[in-house]
N, C-alpha and C. Protein backbone atom coordinates (compact mmCIF):
# COMPACT_ATOMS: atom_id res chain seq x y z
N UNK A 1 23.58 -24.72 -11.62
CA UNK A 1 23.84 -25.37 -12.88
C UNK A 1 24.90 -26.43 -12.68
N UNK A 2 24.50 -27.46 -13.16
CA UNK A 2 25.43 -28.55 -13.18
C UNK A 2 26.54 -28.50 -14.45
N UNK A 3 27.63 -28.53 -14.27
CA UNK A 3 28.55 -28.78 -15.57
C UNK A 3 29.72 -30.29 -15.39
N UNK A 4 29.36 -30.75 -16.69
CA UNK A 4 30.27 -31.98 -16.65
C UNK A 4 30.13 -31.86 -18.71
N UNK A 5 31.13 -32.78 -18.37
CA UNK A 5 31.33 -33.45 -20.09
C UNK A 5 32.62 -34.21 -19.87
N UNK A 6 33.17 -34.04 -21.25
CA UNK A 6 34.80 -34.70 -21.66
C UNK A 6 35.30 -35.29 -20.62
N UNK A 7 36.27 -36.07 -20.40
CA UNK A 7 37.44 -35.93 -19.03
C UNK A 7 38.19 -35.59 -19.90
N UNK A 8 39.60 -35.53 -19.64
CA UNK A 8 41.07 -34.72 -20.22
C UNK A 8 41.31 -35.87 -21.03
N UNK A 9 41.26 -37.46 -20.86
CA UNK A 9 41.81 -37.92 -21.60
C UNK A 9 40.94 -38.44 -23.08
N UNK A 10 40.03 -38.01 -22.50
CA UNK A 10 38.71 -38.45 -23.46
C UNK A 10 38.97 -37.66 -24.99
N UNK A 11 39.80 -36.20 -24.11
CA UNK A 11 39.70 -35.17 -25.53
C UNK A 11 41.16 -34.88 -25.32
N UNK A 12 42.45 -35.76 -25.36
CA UNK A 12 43.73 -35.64 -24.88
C UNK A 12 44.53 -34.67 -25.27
N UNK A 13 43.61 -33.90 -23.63
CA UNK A 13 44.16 -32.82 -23.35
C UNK A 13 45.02 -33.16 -22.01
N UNK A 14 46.23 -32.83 -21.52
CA UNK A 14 46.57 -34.06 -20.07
C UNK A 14 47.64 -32.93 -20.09
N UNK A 15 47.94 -31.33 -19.97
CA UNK A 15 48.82 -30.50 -19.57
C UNK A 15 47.59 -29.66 -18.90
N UNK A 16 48.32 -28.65 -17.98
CA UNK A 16 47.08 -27.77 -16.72
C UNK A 16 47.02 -26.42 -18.55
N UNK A 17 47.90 -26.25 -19.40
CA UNK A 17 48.06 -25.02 -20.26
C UNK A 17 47.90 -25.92 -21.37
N UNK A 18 46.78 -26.59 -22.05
CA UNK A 18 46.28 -26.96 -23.18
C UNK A 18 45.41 -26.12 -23.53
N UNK A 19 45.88 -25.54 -25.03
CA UNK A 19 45.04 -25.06 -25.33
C UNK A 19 43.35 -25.48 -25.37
N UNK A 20 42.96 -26.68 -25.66
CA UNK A 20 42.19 -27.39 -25.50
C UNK A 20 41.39 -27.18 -24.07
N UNK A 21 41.94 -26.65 -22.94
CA UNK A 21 41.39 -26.80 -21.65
C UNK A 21 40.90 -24.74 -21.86
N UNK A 22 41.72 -24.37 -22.27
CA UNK A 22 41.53 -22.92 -22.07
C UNK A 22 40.58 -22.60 -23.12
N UNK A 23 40.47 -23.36 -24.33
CA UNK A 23 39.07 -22.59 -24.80
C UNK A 23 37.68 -23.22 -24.53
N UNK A 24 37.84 -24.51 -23.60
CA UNK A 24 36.81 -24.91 -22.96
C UNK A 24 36.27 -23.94 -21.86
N UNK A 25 37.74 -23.25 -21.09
CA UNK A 25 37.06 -22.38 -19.76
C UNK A 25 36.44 -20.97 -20.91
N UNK A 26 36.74 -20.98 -21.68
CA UNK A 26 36.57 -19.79 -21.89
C UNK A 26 35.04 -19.92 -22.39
N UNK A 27 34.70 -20.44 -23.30
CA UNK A 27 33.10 -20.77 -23.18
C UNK A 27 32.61 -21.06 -22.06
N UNK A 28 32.74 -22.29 -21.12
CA UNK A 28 31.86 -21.63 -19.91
C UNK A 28 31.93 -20.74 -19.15
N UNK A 29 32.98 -20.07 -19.28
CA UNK A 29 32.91 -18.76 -18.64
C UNK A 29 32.22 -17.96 -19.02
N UNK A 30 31.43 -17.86 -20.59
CA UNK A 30 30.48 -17.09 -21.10
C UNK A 30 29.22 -17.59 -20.53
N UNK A 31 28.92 -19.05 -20.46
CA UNK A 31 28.23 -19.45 -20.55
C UNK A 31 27.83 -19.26 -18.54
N UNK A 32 27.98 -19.20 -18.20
CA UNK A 32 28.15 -18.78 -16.08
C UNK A 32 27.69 -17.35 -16.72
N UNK A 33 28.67 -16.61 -16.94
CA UNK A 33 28.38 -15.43 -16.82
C UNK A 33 26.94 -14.71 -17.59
N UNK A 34 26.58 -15.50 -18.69
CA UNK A 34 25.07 -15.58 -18.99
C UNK A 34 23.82 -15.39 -18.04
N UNK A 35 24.53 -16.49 -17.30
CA UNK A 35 23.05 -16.96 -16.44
C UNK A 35 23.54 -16.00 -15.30
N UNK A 36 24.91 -15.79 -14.67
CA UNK A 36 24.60 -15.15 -13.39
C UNK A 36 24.11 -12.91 -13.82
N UNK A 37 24.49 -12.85 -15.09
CA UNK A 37 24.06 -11.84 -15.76
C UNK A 37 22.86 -11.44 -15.74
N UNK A 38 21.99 -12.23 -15.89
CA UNK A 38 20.84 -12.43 -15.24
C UNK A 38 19.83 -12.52 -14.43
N UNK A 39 20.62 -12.42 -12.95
CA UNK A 39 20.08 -12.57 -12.06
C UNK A 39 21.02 -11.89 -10.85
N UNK A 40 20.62 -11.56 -9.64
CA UNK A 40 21.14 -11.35 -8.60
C UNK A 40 21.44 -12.27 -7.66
N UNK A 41 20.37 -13.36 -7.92
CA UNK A 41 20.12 -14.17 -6.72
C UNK A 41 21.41 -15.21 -6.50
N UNK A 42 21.47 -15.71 -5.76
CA UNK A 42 22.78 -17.24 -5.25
C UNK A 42 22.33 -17.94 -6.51
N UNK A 43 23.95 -18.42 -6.66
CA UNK A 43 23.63 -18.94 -8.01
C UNK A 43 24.81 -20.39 -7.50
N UNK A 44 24.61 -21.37 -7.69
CA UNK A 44 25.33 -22.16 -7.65
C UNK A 44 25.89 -23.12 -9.02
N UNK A 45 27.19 -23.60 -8.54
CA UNK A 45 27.94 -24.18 -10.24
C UNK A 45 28.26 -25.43 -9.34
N UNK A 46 27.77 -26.42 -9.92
CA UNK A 46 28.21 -27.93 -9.09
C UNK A 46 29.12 -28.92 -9.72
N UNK A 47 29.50 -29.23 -9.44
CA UNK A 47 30.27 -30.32 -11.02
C UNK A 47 31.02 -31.55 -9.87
N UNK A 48 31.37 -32.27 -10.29
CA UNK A 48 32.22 -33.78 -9.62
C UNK A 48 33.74 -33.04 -9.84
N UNK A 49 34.35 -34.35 -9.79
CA UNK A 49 35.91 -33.97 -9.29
C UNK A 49 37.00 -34.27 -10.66
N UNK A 50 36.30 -35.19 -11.82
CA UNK A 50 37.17 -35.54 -12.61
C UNK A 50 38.02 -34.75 -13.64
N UNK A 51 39.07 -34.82 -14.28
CA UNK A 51 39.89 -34.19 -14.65
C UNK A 51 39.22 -34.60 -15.76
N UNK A 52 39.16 -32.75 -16.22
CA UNK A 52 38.40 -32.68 -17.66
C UNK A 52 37.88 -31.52 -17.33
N UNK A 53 36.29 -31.85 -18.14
CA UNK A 53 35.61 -30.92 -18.22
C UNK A 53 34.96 -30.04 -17.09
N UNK A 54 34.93 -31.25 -15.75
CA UNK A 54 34.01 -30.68 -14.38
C UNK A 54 35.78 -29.96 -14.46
N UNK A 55 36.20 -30.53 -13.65
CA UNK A 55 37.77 -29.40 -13.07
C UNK A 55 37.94 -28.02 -13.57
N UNK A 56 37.69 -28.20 -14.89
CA UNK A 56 37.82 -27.40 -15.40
C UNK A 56 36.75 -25.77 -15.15
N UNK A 57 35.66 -26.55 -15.27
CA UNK A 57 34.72 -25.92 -14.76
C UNK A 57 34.38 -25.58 -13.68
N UNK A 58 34.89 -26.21 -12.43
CA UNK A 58 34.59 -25.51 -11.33
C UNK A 58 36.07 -24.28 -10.79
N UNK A 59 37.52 -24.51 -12.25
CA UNK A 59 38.57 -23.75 -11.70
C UNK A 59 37.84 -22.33 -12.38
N UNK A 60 37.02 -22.17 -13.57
CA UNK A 60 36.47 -21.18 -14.13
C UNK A 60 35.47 -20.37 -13.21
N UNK A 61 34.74 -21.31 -12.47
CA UNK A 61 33.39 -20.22 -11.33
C UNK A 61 34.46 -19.96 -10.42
N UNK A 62 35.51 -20.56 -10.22
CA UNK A 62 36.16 -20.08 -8.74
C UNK A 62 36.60 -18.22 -9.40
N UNK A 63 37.23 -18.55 -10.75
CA UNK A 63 38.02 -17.34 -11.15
C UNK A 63 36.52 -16.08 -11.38
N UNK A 64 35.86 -16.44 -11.39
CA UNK A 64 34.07 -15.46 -11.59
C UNK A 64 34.08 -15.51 -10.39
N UNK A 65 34.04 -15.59 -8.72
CA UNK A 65 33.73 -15.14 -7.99
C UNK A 65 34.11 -13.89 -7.68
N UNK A 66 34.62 -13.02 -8.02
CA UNK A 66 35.56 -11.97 -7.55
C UNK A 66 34.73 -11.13 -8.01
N UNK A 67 33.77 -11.30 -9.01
CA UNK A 67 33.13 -10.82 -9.96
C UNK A 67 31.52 -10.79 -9.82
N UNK A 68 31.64 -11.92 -9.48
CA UNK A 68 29.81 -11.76 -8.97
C UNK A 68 29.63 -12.38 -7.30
N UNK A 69 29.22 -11.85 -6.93
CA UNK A 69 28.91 -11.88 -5.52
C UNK A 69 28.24 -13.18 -5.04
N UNK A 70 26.74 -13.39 -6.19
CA UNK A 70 25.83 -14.46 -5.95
C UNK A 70 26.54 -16.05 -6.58
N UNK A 71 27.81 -15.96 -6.62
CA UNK A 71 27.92 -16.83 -7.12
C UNK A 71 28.67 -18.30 -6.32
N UNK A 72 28.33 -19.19 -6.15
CA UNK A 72 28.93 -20.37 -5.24
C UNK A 72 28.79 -21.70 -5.97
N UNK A 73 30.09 -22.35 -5.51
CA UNK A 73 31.12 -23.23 -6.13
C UNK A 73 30.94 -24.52 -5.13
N UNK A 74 30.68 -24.99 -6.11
CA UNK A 74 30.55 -26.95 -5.30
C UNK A 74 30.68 -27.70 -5.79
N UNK A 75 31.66 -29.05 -5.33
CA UNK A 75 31.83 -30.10 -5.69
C UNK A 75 31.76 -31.20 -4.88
N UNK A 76 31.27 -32.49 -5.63
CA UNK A 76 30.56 -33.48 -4.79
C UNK A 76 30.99 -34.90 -5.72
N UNK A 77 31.55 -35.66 -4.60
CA UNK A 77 31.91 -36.47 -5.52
C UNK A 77 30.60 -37.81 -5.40
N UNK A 78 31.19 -39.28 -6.66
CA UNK A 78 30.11 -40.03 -6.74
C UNK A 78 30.38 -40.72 -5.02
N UNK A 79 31.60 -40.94 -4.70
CA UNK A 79 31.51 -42.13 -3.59
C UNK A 79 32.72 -42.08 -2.82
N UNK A 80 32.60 -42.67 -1.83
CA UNK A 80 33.10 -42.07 -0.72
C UNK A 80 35.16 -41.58 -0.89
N UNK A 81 36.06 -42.76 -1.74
CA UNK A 81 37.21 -42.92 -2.07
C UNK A 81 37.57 -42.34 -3.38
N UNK A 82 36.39 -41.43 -3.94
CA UNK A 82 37.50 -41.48 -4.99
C UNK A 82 38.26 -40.67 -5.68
N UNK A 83 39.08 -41.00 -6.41
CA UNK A 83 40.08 -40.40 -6.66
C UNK A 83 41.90 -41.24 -5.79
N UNK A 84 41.31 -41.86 -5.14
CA UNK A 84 42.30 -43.00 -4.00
C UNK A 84 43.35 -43.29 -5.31
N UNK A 85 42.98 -43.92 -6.06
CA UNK A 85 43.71 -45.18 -6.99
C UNK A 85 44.68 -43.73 -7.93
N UNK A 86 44.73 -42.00 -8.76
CA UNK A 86 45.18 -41.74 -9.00
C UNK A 86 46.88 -41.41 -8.24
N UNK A 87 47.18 -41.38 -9.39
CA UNK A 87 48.89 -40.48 -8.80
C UNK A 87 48.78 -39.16 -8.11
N UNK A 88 50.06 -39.68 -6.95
CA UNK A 88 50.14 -38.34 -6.15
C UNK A 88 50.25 -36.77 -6.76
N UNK A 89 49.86 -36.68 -8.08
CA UNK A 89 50.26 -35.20 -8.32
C UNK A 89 48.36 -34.73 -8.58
N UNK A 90 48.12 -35.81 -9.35
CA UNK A 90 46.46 -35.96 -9.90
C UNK A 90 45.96 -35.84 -8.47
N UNK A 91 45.89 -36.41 -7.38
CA UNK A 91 45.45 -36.33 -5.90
C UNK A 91 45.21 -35.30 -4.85
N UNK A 92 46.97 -34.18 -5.53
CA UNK A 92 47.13 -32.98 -4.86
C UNK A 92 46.36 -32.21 -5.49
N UNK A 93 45.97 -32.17 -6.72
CA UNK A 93 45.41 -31.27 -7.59
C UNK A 93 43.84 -31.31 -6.74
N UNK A 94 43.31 -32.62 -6.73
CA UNK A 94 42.35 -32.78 -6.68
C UNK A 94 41.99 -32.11 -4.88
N UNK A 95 42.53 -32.15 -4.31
CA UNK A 95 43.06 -31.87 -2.79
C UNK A 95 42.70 -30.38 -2.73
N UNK A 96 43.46 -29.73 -3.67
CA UNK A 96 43.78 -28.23 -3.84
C UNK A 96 42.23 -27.61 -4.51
N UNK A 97 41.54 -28.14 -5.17
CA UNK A 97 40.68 -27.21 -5.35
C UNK A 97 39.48 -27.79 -4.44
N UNK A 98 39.83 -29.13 -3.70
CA UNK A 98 38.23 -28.68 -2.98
C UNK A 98 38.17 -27.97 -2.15
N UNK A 99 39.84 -27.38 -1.65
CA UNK A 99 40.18 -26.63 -0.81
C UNK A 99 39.31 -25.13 -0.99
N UNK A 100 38.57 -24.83 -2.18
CA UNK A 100 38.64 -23.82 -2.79
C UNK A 100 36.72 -23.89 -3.08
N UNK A 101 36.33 -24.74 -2.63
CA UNK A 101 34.73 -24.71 -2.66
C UNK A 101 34.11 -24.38 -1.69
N UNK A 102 32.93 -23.38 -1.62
CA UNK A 102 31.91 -23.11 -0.99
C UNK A 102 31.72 -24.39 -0.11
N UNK A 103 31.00 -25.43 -1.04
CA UNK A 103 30.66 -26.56 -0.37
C UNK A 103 31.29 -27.46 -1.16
N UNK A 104 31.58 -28.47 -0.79
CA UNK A 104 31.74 -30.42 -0.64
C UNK A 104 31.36 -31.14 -0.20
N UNK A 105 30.82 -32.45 -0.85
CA UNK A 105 29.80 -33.18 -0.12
C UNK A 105 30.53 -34.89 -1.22
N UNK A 106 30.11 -35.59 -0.29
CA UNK A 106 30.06 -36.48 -0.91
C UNK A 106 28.45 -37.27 -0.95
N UNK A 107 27.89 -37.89 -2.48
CA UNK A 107 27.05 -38.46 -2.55
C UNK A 107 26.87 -40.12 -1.64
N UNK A 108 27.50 -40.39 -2.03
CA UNK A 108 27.82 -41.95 -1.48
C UNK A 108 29.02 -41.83 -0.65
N UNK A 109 28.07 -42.38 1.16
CA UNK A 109 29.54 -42.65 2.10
C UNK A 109 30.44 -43.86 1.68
N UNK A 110 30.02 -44.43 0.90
CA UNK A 110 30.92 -46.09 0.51
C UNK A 110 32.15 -45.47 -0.35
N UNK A 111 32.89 -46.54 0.06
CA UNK A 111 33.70 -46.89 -1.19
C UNK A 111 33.23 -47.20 -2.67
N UNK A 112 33.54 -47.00 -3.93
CA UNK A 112 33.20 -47.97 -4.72
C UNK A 112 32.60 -49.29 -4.72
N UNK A 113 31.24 -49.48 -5.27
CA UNK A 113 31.02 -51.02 -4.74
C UNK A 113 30.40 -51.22 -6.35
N UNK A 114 29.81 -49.84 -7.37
CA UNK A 114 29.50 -50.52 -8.58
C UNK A 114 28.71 -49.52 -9.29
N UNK A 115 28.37 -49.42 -10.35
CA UNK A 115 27.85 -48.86 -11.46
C UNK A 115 26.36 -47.64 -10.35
N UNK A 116 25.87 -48.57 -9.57
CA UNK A 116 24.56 -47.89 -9.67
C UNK A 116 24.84 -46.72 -7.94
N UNK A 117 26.29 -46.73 -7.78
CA UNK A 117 26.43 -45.56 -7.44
C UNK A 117 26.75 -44.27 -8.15
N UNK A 118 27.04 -44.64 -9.18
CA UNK A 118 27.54 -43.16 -10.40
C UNK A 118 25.64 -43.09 -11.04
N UNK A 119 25.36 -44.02 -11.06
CA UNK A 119 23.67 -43.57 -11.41
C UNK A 119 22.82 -42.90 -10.33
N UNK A 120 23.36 -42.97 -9.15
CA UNK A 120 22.64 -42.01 -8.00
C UNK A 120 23.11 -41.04 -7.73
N UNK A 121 24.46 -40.76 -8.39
CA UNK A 121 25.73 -39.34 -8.11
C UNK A 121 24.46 -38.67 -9.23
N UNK A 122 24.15 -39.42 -10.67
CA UNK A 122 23.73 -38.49 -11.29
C UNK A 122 22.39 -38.10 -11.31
N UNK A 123 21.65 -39.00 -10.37
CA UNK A 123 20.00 -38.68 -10.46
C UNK A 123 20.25 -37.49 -9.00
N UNK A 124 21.10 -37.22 -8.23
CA UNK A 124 20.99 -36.61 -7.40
C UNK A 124 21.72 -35.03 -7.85
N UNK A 125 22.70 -35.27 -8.90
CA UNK A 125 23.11 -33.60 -9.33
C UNK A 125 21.92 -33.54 -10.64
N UNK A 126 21.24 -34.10 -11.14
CA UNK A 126 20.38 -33.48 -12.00
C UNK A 126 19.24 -32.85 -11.10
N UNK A 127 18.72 -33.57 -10.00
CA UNK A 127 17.88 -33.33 -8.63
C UNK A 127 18.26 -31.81 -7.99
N UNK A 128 19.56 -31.84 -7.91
CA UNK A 128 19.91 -30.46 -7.12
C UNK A 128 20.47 -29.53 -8.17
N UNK A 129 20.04 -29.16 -9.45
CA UNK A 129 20.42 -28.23 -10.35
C UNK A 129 19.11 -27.79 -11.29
N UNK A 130 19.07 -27.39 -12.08
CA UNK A 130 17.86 -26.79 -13.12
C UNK A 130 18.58 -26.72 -14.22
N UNK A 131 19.35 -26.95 -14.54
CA UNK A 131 20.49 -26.69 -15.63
C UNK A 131 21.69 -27.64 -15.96
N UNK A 132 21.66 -28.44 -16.94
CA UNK A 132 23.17 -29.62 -17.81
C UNK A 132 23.83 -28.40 -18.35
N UNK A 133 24.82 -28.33 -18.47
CA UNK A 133 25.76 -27.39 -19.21
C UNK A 133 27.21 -29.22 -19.39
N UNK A 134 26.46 -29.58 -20.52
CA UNK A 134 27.16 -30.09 -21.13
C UNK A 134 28.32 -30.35 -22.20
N UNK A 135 29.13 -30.26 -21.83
CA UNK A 135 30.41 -30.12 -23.19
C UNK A 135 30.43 -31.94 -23.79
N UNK A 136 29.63 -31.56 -25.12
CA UNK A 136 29.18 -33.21 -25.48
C UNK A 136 28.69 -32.80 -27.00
N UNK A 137 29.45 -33.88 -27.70
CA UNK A 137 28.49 -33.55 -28.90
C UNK A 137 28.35 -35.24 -29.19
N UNK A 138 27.00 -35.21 -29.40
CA UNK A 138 26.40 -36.46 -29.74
C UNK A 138 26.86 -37.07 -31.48
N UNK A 139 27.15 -36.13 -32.44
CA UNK A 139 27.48 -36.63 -33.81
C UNK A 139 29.20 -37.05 -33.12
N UNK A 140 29.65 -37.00 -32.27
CA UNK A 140 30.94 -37.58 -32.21
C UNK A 140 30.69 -39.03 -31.77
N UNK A 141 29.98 -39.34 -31.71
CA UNK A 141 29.03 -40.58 -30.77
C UNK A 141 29.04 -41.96 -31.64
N UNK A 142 30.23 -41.87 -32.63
CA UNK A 142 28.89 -42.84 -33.80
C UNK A 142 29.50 -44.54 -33.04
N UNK A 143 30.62 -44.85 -32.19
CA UNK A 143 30.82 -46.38 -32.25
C UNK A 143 29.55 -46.41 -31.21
N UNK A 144 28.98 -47.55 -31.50
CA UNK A 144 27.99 -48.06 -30.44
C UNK A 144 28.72 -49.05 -28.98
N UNK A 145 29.83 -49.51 -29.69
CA UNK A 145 30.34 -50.67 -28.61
C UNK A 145 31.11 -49.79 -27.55
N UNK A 146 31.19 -48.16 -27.75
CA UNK A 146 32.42 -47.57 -27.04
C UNK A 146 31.68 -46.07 -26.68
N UNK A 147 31.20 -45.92 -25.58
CA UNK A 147 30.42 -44.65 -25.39
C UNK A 147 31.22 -43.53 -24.43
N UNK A 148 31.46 -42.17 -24.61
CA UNK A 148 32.40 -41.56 -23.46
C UNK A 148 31.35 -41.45 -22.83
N UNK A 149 31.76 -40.57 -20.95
CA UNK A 149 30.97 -40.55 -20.36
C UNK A 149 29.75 -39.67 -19.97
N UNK A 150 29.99 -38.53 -21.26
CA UNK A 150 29.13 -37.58 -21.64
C UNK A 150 28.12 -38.41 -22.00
N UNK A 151 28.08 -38.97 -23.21
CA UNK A 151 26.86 -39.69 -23.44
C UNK A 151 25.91 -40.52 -22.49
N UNK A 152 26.47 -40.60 -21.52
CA UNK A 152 25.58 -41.46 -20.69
C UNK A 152 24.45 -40.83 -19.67
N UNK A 153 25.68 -39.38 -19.47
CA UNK A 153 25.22 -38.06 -18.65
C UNK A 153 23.89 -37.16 -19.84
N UNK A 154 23.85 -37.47 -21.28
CA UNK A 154 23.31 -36.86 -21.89
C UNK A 154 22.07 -37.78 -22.23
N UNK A 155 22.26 -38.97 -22.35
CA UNK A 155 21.25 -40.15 -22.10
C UNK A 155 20.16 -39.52 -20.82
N UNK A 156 20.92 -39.65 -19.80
CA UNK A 156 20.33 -39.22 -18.14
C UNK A 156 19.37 -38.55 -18.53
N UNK A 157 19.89 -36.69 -19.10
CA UNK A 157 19.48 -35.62 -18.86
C UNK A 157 18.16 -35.80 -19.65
N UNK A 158 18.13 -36.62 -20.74
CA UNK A 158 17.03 -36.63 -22.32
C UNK A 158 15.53 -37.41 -21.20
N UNK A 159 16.08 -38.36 -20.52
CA UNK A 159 15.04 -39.19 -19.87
C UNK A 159 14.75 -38.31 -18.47
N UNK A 160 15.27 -37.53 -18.00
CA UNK A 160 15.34 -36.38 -16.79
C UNK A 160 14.18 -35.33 -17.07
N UNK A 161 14.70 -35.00 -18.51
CA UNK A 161 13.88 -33.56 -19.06
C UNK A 161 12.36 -34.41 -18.98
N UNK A 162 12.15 -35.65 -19.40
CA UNK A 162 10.47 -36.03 -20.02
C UNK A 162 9.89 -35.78 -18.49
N UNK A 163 10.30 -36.28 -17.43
CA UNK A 163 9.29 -36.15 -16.37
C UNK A 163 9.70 -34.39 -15.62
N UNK A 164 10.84 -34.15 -16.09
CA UNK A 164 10.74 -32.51 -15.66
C UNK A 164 11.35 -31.21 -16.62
N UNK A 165 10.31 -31.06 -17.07
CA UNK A 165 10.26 -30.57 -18.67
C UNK A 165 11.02 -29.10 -18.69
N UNK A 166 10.96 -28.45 -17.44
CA UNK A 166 11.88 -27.31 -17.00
C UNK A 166 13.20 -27.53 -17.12
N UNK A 167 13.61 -28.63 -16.84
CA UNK A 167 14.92 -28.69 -16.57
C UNK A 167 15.60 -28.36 -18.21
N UNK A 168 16.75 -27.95 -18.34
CA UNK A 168 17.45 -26.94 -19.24
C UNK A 168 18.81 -27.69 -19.71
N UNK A 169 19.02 -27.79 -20.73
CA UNK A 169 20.04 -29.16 -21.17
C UNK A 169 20.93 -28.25 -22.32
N UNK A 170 22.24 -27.74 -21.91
CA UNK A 170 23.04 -26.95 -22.84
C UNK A 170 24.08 -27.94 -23.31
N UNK A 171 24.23 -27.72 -24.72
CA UNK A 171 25.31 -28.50 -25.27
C UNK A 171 26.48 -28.08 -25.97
N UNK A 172 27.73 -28.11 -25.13
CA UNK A 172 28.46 -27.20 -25.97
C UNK A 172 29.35 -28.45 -26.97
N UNK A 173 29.34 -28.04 -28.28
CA UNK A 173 29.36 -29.12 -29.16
C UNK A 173 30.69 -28.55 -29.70
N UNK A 174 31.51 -29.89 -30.82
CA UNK A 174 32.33 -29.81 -30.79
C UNK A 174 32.63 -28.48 -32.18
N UNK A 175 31.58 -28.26 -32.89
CA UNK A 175 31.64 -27.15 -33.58
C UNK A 175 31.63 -26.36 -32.73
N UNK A 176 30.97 -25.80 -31.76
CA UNK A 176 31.06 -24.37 -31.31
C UNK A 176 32.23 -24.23 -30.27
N UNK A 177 33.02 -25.57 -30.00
CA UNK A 177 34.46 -25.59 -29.39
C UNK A 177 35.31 -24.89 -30.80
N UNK A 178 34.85 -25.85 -31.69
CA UNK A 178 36.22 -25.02 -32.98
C UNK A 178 35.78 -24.01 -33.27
N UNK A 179 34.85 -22.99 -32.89
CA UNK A 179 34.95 -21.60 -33.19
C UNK A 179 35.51 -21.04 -31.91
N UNK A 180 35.25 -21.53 -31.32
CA UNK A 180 35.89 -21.09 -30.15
C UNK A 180 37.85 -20.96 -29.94
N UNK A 181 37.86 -22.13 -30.48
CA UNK A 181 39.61 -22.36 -30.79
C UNK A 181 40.18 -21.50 -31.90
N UNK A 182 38.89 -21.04 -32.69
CA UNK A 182 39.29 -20.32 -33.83
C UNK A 182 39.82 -18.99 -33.23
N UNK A 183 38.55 -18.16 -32.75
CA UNK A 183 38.62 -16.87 -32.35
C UNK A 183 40.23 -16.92 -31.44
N UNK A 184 39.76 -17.60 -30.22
CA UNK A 184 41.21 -17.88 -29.07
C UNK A 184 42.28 -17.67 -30.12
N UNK A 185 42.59 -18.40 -31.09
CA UNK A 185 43.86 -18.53 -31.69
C UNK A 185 43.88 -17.20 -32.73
N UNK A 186 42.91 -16.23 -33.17
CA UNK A 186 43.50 -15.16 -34.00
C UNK A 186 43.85 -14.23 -32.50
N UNK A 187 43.11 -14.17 -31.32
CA UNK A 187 43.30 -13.29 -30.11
C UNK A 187 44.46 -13.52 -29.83
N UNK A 188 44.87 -14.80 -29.84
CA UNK A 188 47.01 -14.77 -29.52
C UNK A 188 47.14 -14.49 -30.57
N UNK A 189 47.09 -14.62 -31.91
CA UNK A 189 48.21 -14.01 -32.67
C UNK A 189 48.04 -12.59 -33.07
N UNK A 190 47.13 -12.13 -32.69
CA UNK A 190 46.85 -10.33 -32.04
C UNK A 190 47.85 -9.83 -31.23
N UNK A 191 47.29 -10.49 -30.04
CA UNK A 191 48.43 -10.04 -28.96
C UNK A 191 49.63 -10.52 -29.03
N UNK A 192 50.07 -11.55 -30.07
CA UNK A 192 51.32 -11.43 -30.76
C UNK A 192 52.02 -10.38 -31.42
N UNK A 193 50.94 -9.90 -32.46
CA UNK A 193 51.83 -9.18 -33.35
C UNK A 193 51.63 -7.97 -32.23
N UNK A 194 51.47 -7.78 -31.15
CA UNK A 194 50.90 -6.24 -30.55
C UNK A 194 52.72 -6.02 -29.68
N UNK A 195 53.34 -7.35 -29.58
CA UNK A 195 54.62 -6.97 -28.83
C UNK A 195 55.61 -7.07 -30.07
């Protein structure tokens, strides 16, 4: 399963302890544990490197391995540099968890050279997955002149599904994030009033 959506600043969230980041892991952590619930077999979680929603998501399958056996963690970036141009702390971060993958690969040996390498990063993780696990909601979508980069990934997946009708397109939207923030937030003030 492929997971991407938001980056951090898209939904400005930009601390490692935002609440915002923790009730994102916490739905895909339901949402992994669904599918590997399911099955016995090798299960792989792929996502890119950007700070947000993939990071996020591949620090969540790392914390499920302990837990399911079939389960393996990969990240692959679009092209050969990147991540070069962030700050040294954004760099180490990024350093530290590929430290922490099954596999890494990069799509493109180049450097950056232009748009229609992030269009082959994504015809090649829709190619090597059966599954979008998207954190995207399209009614947030309405300027036309200003698109995040979910939408473009959700564009992909809509024209992906017509010629391969199997393929499986989850959307975790921004309502079922605020129930999500809901529940999270009466569970701390539970285990609030519990000390």
């Amino acid at each position: 399963m492929w997971i991407t959506g938001y980056r951090a600043y898209e939904l400005g969230a930009f601390q490692e302890d935002d609440p915002k980041q923790l009730v994102i892991q916490t739905v895909l952590s339901q949402l992994i544990q669904d599918r590997l619930n399911q099955s016995d077999e090798e299960t792989w979680v792929i996502s890119g490197p950007q700070m947000g929603t993939e990071r996020w998501g591949l620090k969540t399958a790392i914390a499920l391995k302990n837990d399911y056996e079939q389960l393996r963690v990969s990240m692959l970036l679009p092209f050969a540099d990147f991540g070069s141009n962030w700050n040294e702390d954004n760099q180490l971060r990024l350093s530290a968890i590929r430290e922490q993958m099954d596999y890494q690969g990069v799509v493109s040996n180049q450097p950056y050279q232009g748009p229609q390498q992030l269009r082959n990063y994504q015809r090649f993780m829709f190619e090597h997955s059966d599954e979008l696990i998207l954190v995207f909601d399209p009614e947030q979508e309405l300027n036309p002149d200003r698109h995040s980069k979910p939408f473009w990934d959700y564009q992909a997946a809509q024209k992906y599904q017509e010629t391969q009708p199997t393929y499986q397109i989850t959307l975790v939207t921004m309502d079922q994030l605020q129930d999500a923030a809901e529940e999270w937030a009466q569970r701390q003030a539970e285990d609030h009033d519990e000390f």
